[in-house]
C-alpha atoms as a PDB file:
ATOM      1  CA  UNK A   1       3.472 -48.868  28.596  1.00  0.00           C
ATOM      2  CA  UNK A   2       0.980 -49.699  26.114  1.00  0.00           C
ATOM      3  CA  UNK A   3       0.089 -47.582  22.940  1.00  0.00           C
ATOM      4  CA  UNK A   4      -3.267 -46.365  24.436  1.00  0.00           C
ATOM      5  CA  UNK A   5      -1.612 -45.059  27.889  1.00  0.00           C
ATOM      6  CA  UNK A   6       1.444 -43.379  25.712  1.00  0.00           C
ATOM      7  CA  UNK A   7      -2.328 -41.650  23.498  1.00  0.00           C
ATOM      8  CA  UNK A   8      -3.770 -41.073  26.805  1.00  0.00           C
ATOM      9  CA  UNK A   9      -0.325 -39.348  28.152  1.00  0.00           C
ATOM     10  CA  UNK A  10       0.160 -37.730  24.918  1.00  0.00           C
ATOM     11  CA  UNK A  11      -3.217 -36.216  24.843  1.00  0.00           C
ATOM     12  CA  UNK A  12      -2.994 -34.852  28.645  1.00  0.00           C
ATOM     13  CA  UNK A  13       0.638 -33.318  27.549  1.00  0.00           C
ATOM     14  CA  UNK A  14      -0.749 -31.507  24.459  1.00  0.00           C
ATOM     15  CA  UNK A  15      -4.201 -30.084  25.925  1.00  0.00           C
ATOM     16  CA  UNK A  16      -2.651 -29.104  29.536  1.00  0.00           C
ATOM     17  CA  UNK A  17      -2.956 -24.978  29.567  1.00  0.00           C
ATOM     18  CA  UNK A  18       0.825 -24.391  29.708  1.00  0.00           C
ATOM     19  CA  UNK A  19       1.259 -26.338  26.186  1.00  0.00           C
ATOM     20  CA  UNK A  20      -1.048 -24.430  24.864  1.00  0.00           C
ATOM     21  CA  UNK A  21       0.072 -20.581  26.439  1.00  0.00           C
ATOM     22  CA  UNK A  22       3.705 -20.992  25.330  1.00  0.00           C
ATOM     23  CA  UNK A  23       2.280 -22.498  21.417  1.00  0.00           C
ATOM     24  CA  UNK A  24       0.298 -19.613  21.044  1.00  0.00           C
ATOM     25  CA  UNK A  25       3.078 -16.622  22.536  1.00  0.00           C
ATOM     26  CA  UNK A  26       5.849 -18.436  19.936  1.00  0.00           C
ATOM     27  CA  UNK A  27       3.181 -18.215  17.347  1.00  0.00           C
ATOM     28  CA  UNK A  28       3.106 -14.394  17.943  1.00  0.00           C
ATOM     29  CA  UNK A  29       6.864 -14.021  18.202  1.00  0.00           C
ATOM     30  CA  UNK A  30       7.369 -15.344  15.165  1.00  0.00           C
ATOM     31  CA  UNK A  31       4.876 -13.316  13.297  1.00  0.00           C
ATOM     32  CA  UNK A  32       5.878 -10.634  14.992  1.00  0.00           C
ATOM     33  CA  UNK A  33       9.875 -11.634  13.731  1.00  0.00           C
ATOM     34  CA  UNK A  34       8.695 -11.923  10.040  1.00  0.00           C
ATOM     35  CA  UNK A  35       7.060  -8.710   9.926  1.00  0.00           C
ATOM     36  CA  UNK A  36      10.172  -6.775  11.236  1.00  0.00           C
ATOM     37  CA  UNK A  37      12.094  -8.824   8.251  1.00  0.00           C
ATOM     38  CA  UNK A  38       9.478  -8.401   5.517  1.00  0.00           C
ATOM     39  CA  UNK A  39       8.813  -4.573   6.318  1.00  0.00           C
ATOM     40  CA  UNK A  40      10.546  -2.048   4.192  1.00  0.00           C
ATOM     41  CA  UNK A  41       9.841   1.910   4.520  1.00  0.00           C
ATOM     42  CA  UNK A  42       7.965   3.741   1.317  1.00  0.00           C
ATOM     43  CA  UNK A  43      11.169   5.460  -0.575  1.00  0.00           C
ATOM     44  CA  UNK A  44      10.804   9.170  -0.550  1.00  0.00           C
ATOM     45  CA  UNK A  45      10.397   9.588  -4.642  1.00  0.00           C
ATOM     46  CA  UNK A  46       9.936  13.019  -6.102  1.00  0.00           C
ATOM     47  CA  UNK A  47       6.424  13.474  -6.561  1.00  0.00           C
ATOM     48  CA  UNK A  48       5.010  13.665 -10.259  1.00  0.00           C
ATOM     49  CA  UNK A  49       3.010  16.948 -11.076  1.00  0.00           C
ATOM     50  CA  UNK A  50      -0.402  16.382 -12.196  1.00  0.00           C
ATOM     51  CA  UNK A  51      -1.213  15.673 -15.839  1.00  0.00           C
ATOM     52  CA  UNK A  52      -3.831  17.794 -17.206  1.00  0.00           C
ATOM     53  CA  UNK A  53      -6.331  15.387 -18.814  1.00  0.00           C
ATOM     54  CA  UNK A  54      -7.297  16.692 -22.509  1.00  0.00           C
ATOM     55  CA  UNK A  55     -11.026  14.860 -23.826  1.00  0.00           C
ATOM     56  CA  UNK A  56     -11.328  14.806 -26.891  1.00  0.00           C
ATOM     57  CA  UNK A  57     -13.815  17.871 -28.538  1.00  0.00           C
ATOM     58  CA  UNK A  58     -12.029  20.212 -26.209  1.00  0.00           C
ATOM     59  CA  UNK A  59     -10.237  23.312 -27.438  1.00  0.00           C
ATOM     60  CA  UNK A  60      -6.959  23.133 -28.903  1.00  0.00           C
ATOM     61  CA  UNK A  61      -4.543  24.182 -26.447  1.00  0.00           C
ATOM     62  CA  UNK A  62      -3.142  27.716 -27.288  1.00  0.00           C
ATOM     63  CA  UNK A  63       0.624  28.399 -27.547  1.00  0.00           C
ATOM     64  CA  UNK A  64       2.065  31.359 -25.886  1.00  0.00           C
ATOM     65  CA  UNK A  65       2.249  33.470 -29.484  1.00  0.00           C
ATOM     66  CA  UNK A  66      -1.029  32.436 -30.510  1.00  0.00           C
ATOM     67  CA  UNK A  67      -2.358  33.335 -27.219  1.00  0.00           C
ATOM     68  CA  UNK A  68      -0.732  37.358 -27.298  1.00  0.00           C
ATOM     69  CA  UNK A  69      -1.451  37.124 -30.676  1.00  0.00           C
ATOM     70  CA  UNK A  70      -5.518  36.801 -30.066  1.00  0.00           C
ATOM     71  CA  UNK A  71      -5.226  39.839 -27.631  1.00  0.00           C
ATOM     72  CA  UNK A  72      -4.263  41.891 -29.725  1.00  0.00           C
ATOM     73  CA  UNK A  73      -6.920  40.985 -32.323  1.00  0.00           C
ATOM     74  CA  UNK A  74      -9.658  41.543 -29.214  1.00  0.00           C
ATOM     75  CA  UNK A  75      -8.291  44.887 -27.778  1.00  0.00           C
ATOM     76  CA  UNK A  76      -8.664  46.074 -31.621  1.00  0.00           C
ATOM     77  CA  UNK A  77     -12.108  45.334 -31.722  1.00  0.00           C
ATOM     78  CA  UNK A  78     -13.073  47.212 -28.372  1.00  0.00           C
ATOM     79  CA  UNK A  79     -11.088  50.481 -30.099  1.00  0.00           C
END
């Protein structure tokens, strides 16, 4: 057997339909394997609130006593 009948043998193996069915299915099996491996659930973490985002030129924030404090002042002025 020569080297261009063992290319020409080679080359009938390698392009028949079967070759290529079963090369393509263990292609997808293994992806398919290497996902299941690589895939981990999302952990259930508490949740963080919400920040409240303060720009700058905004009001101060008011504390609870300052807050009562300017009620007063306002239900005063009414009277």
């Amino acid at each position: 057997m020569s080297f261009f009948e063992l290319f020409a043998l080679l080359k009938k193996i390698i392009l028949s339909p079967e070759v290529i069915i079963i090369t393509i299915i263990i292609a997808l099996y293994m992806n398919l394997v290497l996902y299941i491996v690589r895939y981990r659930k999302k952990s259930f973490r508490a949740k963080k609130p919400w920040r409240k985002v303060i720009r700058k030129g905004s009001e101060p924030i008011l504390t609870d006593a300052e807050d009562d404090e300017d009620d007063d002042d306002y239900l005063e002025d009414d009277e």
